[in-house]
C-alpha atoms as a PDB file:
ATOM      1  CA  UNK A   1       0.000   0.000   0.000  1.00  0.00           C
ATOM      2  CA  UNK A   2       1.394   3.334  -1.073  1.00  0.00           C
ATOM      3  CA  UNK A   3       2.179   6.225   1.667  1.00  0.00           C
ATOM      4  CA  UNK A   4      -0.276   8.731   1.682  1.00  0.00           C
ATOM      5  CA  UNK A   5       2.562  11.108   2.060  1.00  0.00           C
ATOM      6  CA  UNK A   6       4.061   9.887  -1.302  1.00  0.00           C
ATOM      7  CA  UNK A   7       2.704  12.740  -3.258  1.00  0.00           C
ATOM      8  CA  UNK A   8       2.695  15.540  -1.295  1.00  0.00           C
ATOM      9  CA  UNK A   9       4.545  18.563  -2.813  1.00  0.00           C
ATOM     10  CA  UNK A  10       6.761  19.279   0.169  1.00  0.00           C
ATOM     11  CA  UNK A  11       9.569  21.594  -1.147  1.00  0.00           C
ATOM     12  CA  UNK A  12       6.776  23.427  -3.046  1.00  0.00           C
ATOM     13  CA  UNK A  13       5.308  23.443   0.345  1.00  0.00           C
ATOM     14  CA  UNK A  14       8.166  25.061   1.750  1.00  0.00           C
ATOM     15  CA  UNK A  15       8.544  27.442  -1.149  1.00  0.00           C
ATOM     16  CA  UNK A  16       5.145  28.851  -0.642  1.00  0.00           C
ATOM     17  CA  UNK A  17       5.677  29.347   2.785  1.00  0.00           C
ATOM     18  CA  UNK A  18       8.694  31.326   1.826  1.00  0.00           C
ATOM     19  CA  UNK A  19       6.776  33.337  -0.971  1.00  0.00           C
ATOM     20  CA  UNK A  20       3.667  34.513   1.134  1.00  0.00           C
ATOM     21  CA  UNK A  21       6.120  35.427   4.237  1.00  0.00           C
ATOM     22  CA  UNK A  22       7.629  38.128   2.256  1.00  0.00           C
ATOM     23  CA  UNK A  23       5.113  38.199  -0.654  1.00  0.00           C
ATOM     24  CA  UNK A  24       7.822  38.430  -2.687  1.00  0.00           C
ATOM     25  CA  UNK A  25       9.277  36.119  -4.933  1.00  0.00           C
ATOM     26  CA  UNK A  26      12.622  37.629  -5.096  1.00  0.00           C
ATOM     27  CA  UNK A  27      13.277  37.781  -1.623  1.00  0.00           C
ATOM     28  CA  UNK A  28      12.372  34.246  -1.367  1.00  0.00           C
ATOM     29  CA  UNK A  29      14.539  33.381  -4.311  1.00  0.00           C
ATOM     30  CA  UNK A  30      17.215  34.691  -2.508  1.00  0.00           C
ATOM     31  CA  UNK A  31      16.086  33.408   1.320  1.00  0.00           C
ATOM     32  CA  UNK A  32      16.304  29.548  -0.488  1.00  0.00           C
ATOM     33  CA  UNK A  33      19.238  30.498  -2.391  1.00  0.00           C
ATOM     34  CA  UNK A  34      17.261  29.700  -5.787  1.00  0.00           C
ATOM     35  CA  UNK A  35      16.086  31.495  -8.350  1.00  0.00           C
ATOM     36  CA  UNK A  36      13.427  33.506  -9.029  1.00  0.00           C
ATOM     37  CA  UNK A  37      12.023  30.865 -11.841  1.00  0.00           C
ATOM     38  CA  UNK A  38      12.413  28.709  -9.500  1.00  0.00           C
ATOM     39  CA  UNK A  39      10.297  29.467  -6.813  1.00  0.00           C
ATOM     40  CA  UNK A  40       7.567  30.051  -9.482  1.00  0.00           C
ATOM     41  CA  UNK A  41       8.109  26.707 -10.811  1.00  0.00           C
ATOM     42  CA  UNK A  42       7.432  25.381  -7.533  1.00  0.00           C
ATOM     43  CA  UNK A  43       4.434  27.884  -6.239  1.00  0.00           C
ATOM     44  CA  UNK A  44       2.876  26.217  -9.822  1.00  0.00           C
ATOM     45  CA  UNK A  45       3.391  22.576  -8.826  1.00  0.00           C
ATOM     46  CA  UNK A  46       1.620  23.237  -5.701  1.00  0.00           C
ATOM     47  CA  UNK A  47      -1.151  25.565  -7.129  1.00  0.00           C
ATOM     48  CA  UNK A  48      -1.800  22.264  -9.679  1.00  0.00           C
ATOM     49  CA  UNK A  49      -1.608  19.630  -7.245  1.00  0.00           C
ATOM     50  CA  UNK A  50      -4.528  21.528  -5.534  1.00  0.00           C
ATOM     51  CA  UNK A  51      -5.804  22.935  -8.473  1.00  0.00           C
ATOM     52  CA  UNK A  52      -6.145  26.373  -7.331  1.00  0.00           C
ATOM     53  CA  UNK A  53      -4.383  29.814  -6.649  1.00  0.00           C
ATOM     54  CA  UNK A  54      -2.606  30.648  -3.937  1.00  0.00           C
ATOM     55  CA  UNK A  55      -0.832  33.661  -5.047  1.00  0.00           C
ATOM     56  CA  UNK A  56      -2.178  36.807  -7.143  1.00  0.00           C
ATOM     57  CA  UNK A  57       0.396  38.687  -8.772  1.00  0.00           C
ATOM     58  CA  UNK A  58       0.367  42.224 -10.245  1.00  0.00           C
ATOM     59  CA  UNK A  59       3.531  43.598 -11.700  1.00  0.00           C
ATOM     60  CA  UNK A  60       5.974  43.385  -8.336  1.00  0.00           C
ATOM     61  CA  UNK A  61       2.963  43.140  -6.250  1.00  0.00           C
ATOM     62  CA  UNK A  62       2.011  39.854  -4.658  1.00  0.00           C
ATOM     63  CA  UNK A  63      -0.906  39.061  -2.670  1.00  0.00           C
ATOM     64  CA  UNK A  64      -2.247  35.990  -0.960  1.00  0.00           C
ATOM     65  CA  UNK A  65      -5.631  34.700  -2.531  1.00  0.00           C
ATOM     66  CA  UNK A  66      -8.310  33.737   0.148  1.00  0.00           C
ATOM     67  CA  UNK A  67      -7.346  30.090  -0.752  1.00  0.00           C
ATOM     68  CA  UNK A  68      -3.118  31.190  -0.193  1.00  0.00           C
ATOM     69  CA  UNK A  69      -4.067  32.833   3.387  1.00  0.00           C
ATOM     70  CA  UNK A  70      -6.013  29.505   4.561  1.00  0.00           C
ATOM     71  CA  UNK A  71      -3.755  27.265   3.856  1.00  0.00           C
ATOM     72  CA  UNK A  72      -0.374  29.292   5.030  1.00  0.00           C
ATOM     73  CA  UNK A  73      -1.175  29.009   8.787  1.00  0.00           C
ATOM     74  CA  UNK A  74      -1.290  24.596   8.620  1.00  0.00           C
ATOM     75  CA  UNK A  75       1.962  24.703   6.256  1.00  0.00           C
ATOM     76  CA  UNK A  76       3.792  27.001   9.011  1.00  0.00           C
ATOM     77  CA  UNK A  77       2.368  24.713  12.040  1.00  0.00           C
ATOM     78  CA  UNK A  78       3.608  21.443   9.838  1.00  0.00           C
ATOM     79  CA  UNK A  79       6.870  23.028   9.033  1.00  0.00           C
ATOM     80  CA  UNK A  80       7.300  24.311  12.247  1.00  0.00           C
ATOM     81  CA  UNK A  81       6.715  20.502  14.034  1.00  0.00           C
ATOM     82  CA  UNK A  82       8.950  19.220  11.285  1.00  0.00           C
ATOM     83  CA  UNK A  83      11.914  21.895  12.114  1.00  0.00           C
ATOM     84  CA  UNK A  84      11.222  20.817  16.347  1.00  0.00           C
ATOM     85  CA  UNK A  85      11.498  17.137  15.126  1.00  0.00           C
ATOM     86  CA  UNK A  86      14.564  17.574  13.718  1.00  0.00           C
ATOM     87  CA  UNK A  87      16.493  19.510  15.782  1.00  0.00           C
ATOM     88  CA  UNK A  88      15.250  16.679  18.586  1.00  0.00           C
ATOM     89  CA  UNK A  89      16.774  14.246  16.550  1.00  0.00           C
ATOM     90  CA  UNK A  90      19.914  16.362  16.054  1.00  0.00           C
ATOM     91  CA  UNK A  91      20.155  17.177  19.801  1.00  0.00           C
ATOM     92  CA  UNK A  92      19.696  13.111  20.484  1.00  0.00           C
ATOM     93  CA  UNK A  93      22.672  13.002  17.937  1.00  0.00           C
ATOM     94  CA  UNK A  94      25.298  15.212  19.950  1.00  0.00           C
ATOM     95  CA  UNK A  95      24.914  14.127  23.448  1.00  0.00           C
ATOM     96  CA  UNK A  96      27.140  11.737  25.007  1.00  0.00           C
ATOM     97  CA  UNK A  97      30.416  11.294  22.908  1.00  0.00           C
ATOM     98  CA  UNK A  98      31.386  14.039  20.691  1.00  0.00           C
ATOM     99  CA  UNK A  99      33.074  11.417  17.286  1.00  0.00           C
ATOM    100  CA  UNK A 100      36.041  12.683  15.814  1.00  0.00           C
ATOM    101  CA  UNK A 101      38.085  11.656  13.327  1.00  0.00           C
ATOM    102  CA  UNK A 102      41.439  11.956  12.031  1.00  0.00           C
ATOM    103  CA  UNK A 103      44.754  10.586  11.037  1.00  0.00           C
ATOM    104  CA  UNK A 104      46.677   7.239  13.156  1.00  0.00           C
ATOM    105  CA  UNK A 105      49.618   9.482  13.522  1.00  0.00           C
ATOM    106  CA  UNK A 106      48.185  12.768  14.332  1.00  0.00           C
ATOM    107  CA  UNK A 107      46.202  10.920  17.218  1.00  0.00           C
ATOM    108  CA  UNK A 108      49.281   8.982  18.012  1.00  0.00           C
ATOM    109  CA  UNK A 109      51.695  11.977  18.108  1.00  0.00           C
ATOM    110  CA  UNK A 110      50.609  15.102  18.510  1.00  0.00           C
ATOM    111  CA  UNK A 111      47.026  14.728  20.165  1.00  0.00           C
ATOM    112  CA  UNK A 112      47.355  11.555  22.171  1.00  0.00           C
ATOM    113  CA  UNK A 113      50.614  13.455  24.026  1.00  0.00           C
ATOM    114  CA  UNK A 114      48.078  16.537  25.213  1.00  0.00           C
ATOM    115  CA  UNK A 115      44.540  14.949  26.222  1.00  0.00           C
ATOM    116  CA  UNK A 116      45.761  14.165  29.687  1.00  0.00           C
ATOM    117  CA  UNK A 117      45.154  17.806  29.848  1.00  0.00           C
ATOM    118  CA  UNK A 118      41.836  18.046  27.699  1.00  0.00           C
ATOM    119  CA  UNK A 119      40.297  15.982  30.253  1.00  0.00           C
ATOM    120  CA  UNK A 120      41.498  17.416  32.862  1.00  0.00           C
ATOM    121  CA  UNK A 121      40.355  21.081  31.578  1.00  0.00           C
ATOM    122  CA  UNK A 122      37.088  19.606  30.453  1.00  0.00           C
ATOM    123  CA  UNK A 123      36.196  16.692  32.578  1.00  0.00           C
ATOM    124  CA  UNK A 124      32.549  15.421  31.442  1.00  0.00           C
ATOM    125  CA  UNK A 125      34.197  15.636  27.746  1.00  0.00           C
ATOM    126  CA  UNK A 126      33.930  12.491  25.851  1.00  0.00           C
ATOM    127  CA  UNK A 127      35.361  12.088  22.505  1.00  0.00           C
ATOM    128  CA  UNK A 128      35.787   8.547  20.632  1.00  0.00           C
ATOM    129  CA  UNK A 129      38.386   9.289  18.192  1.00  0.00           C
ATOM    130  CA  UNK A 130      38.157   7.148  15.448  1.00  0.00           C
ATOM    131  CA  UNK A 131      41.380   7.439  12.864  1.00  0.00           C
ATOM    132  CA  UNK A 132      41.127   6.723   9.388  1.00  0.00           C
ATOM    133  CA  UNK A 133      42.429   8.172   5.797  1.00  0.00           C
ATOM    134  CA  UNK A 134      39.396   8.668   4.491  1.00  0.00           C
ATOM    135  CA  UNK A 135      37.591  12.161   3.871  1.00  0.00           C
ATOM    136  CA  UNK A 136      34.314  12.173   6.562  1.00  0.00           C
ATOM    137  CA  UNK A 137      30.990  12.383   4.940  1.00  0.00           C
ATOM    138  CA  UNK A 138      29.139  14.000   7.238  1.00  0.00           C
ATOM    139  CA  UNK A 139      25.828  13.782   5.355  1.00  0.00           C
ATOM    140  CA  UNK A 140      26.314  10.045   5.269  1.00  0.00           C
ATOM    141  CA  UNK A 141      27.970   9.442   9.084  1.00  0.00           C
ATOM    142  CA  UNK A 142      27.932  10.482  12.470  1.00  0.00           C
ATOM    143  CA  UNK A 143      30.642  12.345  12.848  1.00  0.00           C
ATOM    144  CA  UNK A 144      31.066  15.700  14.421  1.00  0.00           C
ATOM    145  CA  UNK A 145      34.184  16.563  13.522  1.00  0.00           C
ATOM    146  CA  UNK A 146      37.458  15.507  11.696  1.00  0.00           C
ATOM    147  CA  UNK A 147      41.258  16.143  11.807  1.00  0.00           C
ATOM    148  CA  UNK A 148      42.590  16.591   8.451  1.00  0.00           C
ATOM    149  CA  UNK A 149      45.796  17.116   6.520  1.00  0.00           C
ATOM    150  CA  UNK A 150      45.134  19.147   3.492  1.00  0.00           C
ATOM    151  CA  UNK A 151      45.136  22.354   1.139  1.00  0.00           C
ATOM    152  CA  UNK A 152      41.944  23.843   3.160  1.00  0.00           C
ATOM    153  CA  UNK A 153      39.680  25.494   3.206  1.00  0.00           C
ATOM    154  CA  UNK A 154      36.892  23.187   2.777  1.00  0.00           C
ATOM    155  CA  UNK A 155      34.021  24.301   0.995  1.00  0.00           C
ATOM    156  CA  UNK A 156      30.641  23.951   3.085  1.00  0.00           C
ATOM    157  CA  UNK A 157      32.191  23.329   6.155  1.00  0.00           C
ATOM    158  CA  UNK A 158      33.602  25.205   9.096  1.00  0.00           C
ATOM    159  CA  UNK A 159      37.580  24.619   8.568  1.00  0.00           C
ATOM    160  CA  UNK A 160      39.820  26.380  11.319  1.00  0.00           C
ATOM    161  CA  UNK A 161      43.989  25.935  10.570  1.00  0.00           C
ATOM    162  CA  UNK A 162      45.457  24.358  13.687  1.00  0.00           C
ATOM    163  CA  UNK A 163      49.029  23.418  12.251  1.00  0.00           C
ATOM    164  CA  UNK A 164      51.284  24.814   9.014  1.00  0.00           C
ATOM    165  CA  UNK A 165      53.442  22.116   8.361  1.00  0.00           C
ATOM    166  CA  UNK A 166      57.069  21.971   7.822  1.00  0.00           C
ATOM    167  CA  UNK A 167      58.954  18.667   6.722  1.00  0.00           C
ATOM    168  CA  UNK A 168      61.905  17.992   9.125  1.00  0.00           C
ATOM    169  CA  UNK A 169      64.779  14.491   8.898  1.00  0.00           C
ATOM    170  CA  UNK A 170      65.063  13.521  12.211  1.00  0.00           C
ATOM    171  CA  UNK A 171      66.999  10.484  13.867  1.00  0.00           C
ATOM    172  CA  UNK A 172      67.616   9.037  16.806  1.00  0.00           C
ATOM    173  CA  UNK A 173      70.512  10.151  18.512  1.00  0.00           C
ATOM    174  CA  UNK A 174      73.297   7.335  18.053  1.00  0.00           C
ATOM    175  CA  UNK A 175      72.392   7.859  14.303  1.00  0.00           C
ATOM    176  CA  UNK A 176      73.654  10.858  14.467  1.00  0.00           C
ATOM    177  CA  UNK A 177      76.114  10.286  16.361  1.00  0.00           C
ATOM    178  CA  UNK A 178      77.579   7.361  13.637  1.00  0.00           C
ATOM    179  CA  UNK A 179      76.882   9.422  10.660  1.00  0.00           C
ATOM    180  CA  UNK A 180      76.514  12.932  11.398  1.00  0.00           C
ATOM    181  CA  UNK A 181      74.636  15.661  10.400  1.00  0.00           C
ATOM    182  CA  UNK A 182      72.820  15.324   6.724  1.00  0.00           C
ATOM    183  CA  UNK A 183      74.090  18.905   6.067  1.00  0.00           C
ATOM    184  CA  UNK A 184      77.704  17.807   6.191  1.00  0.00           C
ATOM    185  CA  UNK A 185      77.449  14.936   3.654  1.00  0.00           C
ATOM    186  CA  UNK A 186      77.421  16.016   0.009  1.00  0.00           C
ATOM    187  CA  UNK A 187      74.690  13.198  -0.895  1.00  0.00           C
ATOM    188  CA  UNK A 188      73.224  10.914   1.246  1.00  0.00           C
ATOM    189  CA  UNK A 189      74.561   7.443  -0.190  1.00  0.00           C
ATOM    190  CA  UNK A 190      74.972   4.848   2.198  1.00  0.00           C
ATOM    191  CA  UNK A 191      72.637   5.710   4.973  1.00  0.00           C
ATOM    192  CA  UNK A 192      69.742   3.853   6.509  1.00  0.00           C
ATOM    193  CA  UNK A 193      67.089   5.425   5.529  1.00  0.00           C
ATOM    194  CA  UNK A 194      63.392   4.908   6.506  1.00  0.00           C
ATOM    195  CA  UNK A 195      61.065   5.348   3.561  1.00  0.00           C
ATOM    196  CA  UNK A 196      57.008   6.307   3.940  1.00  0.00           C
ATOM    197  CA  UNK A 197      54.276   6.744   1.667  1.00  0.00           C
ATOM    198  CA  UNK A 198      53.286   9.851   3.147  1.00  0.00           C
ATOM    199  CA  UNK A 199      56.131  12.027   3.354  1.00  0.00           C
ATOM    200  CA  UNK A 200      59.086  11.132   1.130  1.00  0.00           C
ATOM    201  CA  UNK A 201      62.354  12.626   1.058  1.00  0.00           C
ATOM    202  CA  UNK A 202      62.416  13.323  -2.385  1.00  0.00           C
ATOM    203  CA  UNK A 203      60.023  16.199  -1.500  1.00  0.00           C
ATOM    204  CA  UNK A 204      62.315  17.069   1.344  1.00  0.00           C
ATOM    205  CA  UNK A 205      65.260  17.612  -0.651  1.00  0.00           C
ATOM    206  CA  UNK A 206      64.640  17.356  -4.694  1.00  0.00           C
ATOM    207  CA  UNK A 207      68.248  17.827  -6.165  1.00  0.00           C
ATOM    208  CA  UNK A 208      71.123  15.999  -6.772  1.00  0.00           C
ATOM    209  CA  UNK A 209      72.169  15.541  -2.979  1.00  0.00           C
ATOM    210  CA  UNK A 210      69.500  13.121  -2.457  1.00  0.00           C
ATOM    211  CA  UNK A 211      70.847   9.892  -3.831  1.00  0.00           C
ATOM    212  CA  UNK A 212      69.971   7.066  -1.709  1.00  0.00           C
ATOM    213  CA  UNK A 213      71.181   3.623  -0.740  1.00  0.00           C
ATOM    214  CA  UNK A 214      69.470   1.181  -3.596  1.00  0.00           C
ATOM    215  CA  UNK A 215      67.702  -0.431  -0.757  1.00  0.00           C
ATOM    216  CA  UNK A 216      66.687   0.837   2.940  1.00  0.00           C
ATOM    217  CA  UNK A 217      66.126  -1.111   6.006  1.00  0.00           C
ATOM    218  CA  UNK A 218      62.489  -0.372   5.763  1.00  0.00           C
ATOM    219  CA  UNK A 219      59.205   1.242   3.914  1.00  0.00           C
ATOM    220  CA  UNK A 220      56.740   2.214   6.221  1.00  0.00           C
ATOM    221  CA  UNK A 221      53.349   3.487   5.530  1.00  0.00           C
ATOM    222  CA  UNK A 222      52.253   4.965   8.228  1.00  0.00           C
ATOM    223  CA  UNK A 223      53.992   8.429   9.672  1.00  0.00           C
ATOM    224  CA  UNK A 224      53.706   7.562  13.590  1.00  0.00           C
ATOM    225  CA  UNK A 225      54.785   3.524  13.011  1.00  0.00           C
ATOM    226  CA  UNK A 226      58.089   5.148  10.961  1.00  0.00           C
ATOM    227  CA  UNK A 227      58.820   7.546  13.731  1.00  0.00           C
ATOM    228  CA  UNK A 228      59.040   4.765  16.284  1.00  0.00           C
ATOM    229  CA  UNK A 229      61.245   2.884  14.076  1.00  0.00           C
ATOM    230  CA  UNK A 230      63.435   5.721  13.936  1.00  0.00           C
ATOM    231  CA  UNK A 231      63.120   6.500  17.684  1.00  0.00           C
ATOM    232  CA  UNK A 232      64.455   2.970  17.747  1.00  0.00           C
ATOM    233  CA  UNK A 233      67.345   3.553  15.734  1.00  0.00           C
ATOM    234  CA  UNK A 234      66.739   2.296  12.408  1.00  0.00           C
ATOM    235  CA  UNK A 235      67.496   5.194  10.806  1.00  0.00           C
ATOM    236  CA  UNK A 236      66.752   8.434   9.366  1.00  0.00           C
ATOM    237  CA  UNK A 237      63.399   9.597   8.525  1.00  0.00           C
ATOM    238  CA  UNK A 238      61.742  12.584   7.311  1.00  0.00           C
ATOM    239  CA  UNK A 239      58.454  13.769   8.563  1.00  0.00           C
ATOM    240  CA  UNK A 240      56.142  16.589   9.656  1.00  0.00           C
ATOM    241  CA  UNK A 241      57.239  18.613  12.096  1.00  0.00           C
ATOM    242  CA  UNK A 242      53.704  18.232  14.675  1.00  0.00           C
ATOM    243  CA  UNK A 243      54.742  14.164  14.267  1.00  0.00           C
ATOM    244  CA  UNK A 244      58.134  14.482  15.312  1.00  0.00           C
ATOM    245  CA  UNK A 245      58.305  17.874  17.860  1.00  0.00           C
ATOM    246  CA  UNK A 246      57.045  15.803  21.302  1.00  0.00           C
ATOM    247  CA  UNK A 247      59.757  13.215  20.685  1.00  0.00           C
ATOM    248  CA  UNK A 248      62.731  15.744  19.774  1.00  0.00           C
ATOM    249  CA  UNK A 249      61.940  17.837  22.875  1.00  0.00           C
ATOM    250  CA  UNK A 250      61.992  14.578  24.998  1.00  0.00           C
ATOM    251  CA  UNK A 251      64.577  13.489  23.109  1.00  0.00           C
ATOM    252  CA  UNK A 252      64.335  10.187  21.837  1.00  0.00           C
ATOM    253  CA  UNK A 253      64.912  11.506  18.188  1.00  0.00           C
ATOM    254  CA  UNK A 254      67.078  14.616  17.276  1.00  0.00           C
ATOM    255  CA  UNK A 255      66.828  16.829  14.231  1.00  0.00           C
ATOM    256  CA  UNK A 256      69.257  15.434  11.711  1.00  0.00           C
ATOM    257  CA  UNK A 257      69.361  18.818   9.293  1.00  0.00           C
ATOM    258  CA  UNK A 258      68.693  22.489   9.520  1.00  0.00           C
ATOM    259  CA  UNK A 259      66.358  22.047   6.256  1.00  0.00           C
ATOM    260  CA  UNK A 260      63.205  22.579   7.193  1.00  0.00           C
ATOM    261  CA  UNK A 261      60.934  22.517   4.018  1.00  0.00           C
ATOM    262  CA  UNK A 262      57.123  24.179   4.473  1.00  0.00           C
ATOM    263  CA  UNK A 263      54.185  22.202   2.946  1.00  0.00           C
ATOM    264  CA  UNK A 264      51.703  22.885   1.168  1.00  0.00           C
ATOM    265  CA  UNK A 265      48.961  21.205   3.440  1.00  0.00           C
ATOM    266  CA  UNK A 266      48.317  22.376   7.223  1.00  0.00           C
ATOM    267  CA  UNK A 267      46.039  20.508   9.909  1.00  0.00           C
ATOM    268  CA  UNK A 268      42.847  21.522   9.991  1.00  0.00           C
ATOM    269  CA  UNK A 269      39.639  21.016  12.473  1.00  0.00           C
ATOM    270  CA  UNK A 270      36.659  20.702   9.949  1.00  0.00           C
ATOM    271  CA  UNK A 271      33.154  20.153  10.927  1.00  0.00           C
ATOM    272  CA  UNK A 272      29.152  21.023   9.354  1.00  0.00           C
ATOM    273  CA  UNK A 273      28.336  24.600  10.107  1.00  0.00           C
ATOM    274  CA  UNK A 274      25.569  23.259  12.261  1.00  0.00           C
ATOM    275  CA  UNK A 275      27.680  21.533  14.810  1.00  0.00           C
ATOM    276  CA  UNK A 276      30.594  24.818  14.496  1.00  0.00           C
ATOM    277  CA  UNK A 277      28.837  25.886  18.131  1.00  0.00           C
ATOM    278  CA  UNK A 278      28.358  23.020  19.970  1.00  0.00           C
ATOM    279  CA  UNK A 279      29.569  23.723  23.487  1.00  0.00           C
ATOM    280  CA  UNK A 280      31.321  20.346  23.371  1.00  0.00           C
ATOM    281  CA  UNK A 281      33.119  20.677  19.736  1.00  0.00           C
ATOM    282  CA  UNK A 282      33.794  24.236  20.527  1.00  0.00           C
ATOM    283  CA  UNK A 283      35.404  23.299  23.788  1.00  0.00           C
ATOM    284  CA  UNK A 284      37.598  21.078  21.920  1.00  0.00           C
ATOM    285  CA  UNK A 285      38.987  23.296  19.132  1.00  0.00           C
ATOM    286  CA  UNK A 286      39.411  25.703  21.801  1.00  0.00           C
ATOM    287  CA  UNK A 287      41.734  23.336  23.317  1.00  0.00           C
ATOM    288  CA  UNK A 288      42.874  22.339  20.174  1.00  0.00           C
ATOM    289  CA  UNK A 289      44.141  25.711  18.580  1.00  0.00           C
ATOM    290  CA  UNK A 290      45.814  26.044  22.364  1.00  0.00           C
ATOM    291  CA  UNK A 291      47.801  22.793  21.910  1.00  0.00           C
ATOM    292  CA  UNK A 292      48.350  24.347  18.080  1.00  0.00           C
ATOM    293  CA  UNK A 293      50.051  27.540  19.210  1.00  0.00           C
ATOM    294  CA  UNK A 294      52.101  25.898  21.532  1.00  0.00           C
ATOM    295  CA  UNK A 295      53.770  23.667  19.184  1.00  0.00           C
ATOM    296  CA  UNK A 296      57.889  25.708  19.015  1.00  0.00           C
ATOM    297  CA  UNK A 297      59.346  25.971  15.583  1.00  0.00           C
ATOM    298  CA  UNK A 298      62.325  23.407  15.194  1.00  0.00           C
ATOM    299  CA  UNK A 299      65.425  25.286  16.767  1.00  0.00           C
ATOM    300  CA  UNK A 300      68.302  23.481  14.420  1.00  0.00           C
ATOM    301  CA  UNK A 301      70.121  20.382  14.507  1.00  0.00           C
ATOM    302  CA  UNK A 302      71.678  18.580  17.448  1.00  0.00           C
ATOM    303  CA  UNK A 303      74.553  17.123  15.429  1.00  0.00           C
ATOM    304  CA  UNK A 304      76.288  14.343  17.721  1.00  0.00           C
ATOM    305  CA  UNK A 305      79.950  13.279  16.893  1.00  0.00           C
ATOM    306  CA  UNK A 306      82.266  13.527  14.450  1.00  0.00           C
ATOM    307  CA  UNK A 307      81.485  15.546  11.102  1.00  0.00           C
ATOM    308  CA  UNK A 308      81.617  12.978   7.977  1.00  0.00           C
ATOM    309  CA  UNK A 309      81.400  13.774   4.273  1.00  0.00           C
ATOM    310  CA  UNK A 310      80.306  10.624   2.356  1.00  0.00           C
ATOM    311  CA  UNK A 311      80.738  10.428  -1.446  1.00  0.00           C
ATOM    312  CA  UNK A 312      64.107  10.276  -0.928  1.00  0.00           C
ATOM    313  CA  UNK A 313      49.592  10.936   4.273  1.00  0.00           C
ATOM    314  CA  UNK A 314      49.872   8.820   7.055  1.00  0.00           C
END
């Protein structure tokens, strides 16, 4: 048995509330972010599917017909219980956990380091972090929010830049103390050197300094798995700066060159427009642009040993 909602004209509905409210079909046009022919189009299928008229129009005048000014009152009450429905639904949506996602390794290394004090500035916050690769569609999902490495800005959303990142080779500190700074070699032959996906040293460094060994001790695809590796001595690596600052200033790993390169992409909190003000989302990019502006630029190599010359998202 068919729904005997199946035929009912409902953005024409909402179009003709938006025409007689302003009897004006311009202003509506522009209210609904249509055009004018449009909203005519629609104020017809809804003047045929009750075979009547609802609006009288006389040059720029437009007037409700007795049939119009009946009938606007119900459509306002329906659209009105609609709109209350809704926003109940979206209300039952954002309580509890506030879902967020984002990258393995900006969890892993730059956010995981910092919620220790999230929670202890927000207490009744709870976020399940969910990490991923994959651009959030929020239409389709229920996520809140996501952490993202990209160009920005992102068109239909709220986007605020939390990180500009820099690409930085980094080591653990009896690497560098074997081989030395990468700014004293004139190529980079010979070394161990760890190889990602994400960030590749190629982009760190594209001229003729950079040839590599014909095969590394490792390729790594994700950013925060490479960076233990190298913490562990493996060898060098080169990655974003936000990945690699908590561990240089603790000092498992150690800048291994003064050539810090910018990128093109930055970090960036994106979420809908309609969840922007959310006390909960907004107390996290609060905290979040904090933990941003606290992140130091890279202060220069910590070259260990001996100098030696020898003869490339996630």
């Amino acid at each position: 048995m068919g729904s005997a909602y199946g035929r009912l004209p409902l953005n024409a509905l909402r179009v003709f509330e938006a025409v007689a409210t302003r009897l004006s079909f311009a202003e509506a046009a522009e209210a609904l972010s249509v055009t004018p022919a449009a909203v005519s189009q629609q104020v017809r299928v809804l003047e045929d599917y009750l075979q009547m008229p609802l609006l009288r129009r006389s040059g720029r005048k437009v007037e409700l017909t007795p049939e119009g000014a009946r009938l606007l009152p119900g459509v306002r009450r329906g659209l009105d219980e609609l709109l209350a429905s809704l926003q109940e639904l979206r209300r039952m949506r954002v309580s509890g956990a506030l879902k967020v996602s984002t990258l393995s390794s900006v969890l892993q290394r730059w956010i995981a380091p910092g919620l220790k004090e999230l929670h202890a500035r927000h207490p009744d916050l709870q976020i399940d972090w969910h990490t991923s690769t994959q651009s959030v569609d929020f239409a389709r999902s229920d996520f809140h929010a996501a952490i993202r490495l990209g160009p920005g800005p992102y068109k239909g959303l709220r986007a605020d830049k939390l990180v500009d990142e820099l690409l930085v080779a980094v080591a653990a500190p009896e690497v560098v103390e074997r081989y030395g700074s990468l700014d004293d070699r004139e190529d980079l032959e010979g070394l161990p050197m760890l190889h990602s996906q994400g960030e590749t040293w190629a982009v760190w460094q594209p001229d003729e300094k950079l040839k590599l060994a014909k095969a590394g001790p490792a390729m790594i695809d994700d950013s925060g798995s490479m960076l233990v590796a190298a913490a562990n001595g493996l060898g060098f690596a080169v990655t974003r700066w936000s990945l690699a600052a908590g561990a240089v200033e603790e000092g498992s790993l150690v800048l291994a060159s003064n050539r810090f390169v910018p990128m093109n992409w930055a970090l960036w909190l994106v979420c809908p427009s309609s969840y922007a003000e959310l006390p909960m989302l907004a107390a996290l990019r609060e905290w979040l642009l904090e933990h941003a502006a606290k992140l130091r630029a890279p202060q220069g190599v910590a070259t260990r040993g001996r100098k030696r010359r020898g003869g490339r998202p996630g």
